[in-house]
N, C-alpha and C. Protein backbone atom coordinates (compact mmCIF):
# COMPACT_ATOMS: atom_id res chain seq x y z
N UNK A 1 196.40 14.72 26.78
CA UNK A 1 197.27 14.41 27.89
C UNK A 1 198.71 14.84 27.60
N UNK A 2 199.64 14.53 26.11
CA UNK A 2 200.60 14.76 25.91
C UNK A 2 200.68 16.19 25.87
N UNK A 3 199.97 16.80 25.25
CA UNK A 3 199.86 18.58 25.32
C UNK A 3 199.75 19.35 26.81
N UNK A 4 198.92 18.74 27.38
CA UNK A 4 199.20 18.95 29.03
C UNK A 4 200.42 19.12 29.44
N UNK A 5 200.88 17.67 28.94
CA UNK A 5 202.51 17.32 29.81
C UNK A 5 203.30 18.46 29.14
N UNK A 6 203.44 18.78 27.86
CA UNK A 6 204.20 19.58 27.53
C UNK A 6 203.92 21.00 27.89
N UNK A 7 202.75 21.70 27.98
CA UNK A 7 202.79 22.57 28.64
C UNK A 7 203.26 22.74 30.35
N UNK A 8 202.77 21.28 31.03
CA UNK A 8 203.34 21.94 32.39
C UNK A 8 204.85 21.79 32.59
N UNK A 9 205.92 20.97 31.70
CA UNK A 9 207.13 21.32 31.22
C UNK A 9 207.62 22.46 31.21
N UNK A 10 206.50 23.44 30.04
CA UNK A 10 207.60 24.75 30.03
C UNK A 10 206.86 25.84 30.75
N UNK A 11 206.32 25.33 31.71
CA UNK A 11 205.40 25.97 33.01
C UNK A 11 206.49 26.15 33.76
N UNK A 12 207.28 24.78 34.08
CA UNK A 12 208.25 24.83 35.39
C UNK A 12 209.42 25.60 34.73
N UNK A 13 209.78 24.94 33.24
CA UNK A 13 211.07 25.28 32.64
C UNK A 13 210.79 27.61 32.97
N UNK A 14 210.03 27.74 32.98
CA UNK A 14 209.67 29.18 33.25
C UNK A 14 209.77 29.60 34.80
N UNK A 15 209.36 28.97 35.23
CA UNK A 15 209.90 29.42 37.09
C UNK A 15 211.19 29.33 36.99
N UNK A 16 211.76 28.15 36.49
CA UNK A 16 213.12 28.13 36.63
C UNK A 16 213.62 29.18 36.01
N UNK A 17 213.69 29.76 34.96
CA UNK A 17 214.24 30.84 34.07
C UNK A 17 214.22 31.77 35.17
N UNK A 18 212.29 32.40 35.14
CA UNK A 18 212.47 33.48 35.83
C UNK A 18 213.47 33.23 37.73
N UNK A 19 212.85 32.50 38.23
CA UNK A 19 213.92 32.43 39.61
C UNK A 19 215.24 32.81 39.13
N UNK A 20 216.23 32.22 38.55
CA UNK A 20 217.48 32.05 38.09
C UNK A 20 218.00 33.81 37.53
N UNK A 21 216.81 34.87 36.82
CA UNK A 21 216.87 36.03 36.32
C UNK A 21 216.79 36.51 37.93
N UNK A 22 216.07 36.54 38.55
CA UNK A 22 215.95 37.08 39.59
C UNK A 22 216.67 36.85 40.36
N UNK A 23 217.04 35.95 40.65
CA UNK A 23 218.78 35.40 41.69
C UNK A 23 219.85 36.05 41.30
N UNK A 24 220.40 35.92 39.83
CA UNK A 24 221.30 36.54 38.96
C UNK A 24 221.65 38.70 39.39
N UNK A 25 220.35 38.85 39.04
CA UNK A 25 220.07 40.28 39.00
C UNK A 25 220.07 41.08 40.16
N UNK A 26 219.34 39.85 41.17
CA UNK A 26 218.96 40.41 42.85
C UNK A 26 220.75 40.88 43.72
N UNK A 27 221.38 39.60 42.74
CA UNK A 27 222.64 39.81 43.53
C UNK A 27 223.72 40.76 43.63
N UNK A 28 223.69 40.84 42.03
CA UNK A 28 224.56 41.67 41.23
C UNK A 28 224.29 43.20 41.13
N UNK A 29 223.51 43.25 41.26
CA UNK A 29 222.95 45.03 40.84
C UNK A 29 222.28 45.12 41.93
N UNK A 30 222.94 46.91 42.35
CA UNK A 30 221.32 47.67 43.47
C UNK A 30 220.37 47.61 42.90
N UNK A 31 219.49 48.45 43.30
CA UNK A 31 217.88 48.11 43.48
C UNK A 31 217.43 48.63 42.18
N UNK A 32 218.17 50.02 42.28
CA UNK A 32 217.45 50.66 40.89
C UNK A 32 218.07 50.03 39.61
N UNK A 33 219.79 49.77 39.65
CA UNK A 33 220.07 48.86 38.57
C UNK A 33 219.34 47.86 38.64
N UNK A 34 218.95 47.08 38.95
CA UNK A 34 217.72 46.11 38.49
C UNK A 34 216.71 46.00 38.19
N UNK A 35 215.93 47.31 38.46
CA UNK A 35 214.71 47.45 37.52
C UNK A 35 215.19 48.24 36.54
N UNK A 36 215.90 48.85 36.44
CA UNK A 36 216.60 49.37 34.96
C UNK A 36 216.88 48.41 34.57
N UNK A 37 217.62 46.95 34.71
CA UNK A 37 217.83 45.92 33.67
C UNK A 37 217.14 45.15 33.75
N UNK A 38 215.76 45.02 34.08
CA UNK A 38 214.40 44.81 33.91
C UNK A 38 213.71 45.11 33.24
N UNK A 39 213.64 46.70 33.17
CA UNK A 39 213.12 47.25 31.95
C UNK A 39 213.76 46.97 30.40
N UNK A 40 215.06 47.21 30.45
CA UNK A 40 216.13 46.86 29.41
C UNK A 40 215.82 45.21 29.06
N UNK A 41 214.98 44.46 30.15
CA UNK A 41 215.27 43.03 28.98
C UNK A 41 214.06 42.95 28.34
N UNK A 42 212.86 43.65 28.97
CA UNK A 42 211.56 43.67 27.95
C UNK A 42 211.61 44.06 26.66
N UNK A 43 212.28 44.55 26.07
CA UNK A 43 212.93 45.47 24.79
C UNK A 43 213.18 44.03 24.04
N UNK A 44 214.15 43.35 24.30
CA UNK A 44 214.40 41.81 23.35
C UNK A 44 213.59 40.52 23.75
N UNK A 45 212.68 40.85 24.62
CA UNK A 45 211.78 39.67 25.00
C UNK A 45 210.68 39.85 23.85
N UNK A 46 210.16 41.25 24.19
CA UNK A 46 209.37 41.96 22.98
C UNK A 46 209.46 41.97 21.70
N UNK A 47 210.62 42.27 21.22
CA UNK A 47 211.21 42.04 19.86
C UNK A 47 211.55 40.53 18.97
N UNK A 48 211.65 39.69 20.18
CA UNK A 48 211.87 37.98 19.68
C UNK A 48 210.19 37.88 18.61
N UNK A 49 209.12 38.38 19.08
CA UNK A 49 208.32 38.07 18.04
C UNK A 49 208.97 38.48 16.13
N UNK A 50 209.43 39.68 16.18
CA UNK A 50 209.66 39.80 14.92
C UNK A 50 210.76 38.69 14.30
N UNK A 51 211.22 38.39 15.04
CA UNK A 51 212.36 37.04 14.32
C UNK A 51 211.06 36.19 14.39
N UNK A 52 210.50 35.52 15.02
CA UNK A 52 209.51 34.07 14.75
C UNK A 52 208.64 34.85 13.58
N UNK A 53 208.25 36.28 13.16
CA UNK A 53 208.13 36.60 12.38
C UNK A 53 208.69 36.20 11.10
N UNK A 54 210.15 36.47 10.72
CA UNK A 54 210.91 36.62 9.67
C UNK A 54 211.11 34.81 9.73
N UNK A 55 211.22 34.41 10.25
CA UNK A 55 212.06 32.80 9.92
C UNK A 55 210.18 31.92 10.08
N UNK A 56 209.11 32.26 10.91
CA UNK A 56 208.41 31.32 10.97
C UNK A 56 206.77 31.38 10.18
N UNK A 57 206.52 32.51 9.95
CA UNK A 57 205.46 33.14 9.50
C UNK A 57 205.77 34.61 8.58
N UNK A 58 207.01 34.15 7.21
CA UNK A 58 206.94 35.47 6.49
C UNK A 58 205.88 36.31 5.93
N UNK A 59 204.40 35.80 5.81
CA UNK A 59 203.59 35.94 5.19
C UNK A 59 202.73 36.81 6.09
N UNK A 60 202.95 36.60 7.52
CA UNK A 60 202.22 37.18 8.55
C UNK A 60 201.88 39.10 8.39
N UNK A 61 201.16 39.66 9.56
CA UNK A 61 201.45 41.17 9.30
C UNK A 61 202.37 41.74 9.73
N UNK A 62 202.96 42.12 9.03
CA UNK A 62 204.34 43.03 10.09
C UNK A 62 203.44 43.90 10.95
N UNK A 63 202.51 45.02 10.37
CA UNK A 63 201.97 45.73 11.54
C UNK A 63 201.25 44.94 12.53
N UNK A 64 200.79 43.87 12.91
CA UNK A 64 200.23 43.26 13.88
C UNK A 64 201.16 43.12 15.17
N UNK A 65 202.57 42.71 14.65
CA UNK A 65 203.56 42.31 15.82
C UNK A 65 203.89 43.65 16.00
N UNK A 66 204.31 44.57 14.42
CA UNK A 66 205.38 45.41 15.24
C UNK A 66 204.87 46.65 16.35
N UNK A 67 203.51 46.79 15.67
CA UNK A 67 202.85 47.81 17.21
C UNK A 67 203.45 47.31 18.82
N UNK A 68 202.58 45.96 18.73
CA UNK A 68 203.14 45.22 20.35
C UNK A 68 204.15 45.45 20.68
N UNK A 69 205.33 45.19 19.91
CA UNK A 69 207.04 45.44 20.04
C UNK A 69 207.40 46.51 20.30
N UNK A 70 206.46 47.74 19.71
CA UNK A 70 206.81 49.57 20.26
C UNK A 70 206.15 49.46 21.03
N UNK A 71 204.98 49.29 21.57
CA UNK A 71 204.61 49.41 22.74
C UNK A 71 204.69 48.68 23.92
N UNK A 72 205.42 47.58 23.90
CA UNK A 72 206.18 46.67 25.05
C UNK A 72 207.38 47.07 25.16
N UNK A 73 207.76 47.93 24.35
CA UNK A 73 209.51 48.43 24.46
C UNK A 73 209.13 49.65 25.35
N UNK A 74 208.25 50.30 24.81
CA UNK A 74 207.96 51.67 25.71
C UNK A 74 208.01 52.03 26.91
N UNK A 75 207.00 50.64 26.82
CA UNK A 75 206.67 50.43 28.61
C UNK A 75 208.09 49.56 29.44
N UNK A 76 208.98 48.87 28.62
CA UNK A 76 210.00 48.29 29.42
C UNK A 76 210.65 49.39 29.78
N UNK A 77 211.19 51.05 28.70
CA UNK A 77 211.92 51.85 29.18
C UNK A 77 211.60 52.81 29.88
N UNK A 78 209.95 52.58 29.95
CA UNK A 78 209.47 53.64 31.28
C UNK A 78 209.45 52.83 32.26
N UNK A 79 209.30 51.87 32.49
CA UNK A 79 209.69 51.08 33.77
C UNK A 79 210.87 50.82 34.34
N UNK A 80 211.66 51.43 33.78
CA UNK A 80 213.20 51.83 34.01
C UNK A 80 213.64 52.43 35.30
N UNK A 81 212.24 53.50 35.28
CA UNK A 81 212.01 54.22 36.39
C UNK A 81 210.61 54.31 37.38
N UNK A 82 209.52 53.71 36.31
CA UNK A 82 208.39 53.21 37.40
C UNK A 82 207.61 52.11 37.61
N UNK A 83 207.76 51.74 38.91
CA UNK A 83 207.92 50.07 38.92
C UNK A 83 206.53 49.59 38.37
N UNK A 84 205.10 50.20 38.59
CA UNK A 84 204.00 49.81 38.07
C UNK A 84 203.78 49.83 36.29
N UNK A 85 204.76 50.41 35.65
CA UNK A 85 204.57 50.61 34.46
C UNK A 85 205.57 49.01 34.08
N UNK A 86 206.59 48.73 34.60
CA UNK A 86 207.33 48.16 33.98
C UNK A 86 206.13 46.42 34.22
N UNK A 87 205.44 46.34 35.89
CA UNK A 87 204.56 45.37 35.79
C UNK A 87 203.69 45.16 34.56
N UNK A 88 203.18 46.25 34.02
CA UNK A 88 202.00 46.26 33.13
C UNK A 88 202.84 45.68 32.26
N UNK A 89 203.85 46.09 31.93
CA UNK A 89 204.03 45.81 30.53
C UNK A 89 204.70 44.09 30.41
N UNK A 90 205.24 43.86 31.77
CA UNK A 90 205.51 42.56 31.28
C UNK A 90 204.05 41.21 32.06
N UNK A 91 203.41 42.18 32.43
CA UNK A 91 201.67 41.21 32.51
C UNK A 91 201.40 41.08 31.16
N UNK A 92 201.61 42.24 30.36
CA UNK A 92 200.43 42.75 29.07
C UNK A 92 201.71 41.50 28.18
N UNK A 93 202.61 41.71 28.32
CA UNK A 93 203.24 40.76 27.41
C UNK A 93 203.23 39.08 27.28
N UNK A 94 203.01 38.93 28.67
CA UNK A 94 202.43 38.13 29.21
C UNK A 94 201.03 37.38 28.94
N UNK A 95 200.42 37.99 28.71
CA UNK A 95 198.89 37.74 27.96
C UNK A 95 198.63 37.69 26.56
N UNK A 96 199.70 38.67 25.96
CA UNK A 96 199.82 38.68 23.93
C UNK A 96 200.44 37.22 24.44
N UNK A 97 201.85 36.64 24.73
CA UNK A 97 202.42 35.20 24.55
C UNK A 97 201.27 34.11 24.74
N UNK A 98 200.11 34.13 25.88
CA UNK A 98 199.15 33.50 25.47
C UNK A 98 198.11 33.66 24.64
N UNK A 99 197.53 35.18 23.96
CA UNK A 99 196.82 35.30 23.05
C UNK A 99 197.57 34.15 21.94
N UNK A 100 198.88 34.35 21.78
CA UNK A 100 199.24 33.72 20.55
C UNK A 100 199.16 32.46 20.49
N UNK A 101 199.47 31.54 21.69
CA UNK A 101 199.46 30.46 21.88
C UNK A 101 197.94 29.40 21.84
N UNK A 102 197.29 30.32 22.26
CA UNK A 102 195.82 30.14 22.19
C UNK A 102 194.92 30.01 20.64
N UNK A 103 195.46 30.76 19.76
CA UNK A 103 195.11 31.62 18.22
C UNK A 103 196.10 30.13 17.71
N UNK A 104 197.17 30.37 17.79
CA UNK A 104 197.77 29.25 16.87
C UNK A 104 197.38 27.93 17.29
N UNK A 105 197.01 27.25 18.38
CA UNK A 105 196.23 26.08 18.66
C UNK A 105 195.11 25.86 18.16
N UNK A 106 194.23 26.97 18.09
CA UNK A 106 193.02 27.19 17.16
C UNK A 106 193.09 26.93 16.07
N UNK A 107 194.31 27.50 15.44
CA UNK A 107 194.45 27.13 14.22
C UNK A 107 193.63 28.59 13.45
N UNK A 108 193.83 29.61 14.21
CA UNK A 108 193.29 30.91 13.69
C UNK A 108 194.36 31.90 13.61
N UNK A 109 195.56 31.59 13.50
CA UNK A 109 196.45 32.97 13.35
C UNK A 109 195.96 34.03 12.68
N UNK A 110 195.32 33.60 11.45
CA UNK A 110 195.90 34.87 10.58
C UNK A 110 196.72 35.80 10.32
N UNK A 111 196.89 36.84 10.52
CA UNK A 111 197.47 38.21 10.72
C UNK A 111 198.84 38.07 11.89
N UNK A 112 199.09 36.87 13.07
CA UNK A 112 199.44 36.46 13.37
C UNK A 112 200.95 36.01 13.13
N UNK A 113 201.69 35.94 14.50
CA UNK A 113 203.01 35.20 13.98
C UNK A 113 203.22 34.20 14.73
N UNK A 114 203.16 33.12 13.79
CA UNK A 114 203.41 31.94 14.61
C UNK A 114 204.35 31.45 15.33
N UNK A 115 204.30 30.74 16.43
CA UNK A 115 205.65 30.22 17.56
C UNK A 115 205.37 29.09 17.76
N UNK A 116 206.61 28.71 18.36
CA UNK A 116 207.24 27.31 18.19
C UNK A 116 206.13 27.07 19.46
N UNK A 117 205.57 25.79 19.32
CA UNK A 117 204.26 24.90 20.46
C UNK A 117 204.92 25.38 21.73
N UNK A 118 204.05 25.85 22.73
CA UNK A 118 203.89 25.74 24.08
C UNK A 118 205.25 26.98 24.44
N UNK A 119 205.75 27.77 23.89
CA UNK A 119 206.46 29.51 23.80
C UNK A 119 205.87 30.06 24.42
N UNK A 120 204.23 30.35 24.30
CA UNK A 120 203.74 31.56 25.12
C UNK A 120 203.43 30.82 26.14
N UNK A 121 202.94 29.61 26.84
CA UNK A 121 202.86 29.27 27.94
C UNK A 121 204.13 29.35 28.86
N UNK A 122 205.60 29.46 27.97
CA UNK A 122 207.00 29.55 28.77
C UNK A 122 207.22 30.73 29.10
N UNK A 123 207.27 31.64 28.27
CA UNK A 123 207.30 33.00 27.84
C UNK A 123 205.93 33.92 29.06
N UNK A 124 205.09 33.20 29.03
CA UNK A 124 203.90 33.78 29.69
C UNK A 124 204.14 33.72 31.47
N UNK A 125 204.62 32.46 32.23
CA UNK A 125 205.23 32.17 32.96
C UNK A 125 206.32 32.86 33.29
N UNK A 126 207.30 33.02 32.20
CA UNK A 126 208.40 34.03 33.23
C UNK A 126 207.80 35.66 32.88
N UNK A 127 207.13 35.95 32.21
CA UNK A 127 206.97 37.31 32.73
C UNK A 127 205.32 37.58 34.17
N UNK A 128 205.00 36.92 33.96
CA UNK A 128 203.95 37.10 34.98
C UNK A 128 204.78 36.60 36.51
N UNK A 129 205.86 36.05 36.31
CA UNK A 129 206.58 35.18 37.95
C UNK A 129 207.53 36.90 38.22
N UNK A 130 207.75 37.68 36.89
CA UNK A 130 208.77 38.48 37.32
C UNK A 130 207.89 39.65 37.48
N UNK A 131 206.80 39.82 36.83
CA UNK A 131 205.61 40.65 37.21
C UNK A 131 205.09 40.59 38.63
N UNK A 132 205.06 39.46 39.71
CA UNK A 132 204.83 39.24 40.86
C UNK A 132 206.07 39.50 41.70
N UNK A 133 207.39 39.08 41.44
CA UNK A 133 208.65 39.68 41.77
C UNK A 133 209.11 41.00 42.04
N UNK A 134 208.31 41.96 40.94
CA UNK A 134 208.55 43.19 40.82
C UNK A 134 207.46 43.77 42.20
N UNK A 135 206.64 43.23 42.10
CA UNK A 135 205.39 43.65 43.06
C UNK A 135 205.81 43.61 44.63
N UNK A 136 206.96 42.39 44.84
CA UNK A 136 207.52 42.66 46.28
C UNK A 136 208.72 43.52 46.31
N UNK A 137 209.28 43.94 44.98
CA UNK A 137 210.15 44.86 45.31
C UNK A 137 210.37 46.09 45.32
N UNK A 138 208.44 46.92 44.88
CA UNK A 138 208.36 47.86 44.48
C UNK A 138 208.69 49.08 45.42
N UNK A 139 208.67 48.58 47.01
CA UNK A 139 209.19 49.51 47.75
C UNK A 139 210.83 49.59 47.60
N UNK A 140 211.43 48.94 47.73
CA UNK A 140 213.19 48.96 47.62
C UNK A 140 213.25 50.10 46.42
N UNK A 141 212.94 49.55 45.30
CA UNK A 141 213.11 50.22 43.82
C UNK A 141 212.38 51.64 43.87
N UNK A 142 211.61 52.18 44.42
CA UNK A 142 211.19 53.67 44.94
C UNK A 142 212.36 54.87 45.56
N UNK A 143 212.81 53.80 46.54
CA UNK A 143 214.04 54.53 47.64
C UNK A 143 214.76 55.27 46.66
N UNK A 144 215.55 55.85 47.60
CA UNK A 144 216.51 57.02 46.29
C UNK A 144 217.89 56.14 46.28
């Protein structure tokens, strides 16, 4: 029950994030600056694994995270410019934050880098809310 509660905590604490990114961004920047700084924030959303790396799991694989991290960066800076690439990549990131969350509850990391309880359920939440975000704005962000 208490694990419940804390996950649907950083369920909401994640709408709120993502809404608040999307309010922030929607306002401030045209269309294409905003999926350019869309793409640009997958790059350090991606990369936060290697710090829970270094401070939480030194023992872990570096090659396990750091592939994900080049290839979630990739896809954030090709989504810079195409809006279905930049979805994938923050769905796909979206699904590693719960692979992990899932594996470390198990109590099966291994190879793994561990995160602080109920991260990928927060983490998983704002990229799948901004993954659905992106999906109503994919016509605007096309236009020239």
């Amino acid at each position: 029950m208490a694990l419940g509660l804390i996950f649907l905590w950083y369920v909401i604490l994640g709408v709120l994030v993502a809404g608040g990114l999307i309010a922030l961004l929607s306002k401030h920047l045209a269309p294409r600056h905003e999926q350019a700084a869309f793409g640009l924030l997958l790059l350090p959303i991606a990369a936060i694994y290697l710090v829970f790396l270094a401070h939480l799991s030194p023992t872990a694989a570096f090659r396990a995270e750091l592939l994900p991290v080049i290839g979630f960066s990739l896809l954030g800076l090709a989504g810079m410019r195409f809006t279905p690439v930049l979805m994938l990549g923050y769905l796909g990131h979206g699904a590693w934050d719960l692979f992990h969350e899932v594996r470390m509850l198990q109590g099966r990391l291994e190879a793994l880098t561990a995160i602080p309880l109920a991260y990928g359920m927060f983490c998983a939440t704002i990229d799948w809310v901004l993954a659905g975000y992106f999906w109503t704005r994919r016509h605007d962000w096309r236009a020239p």
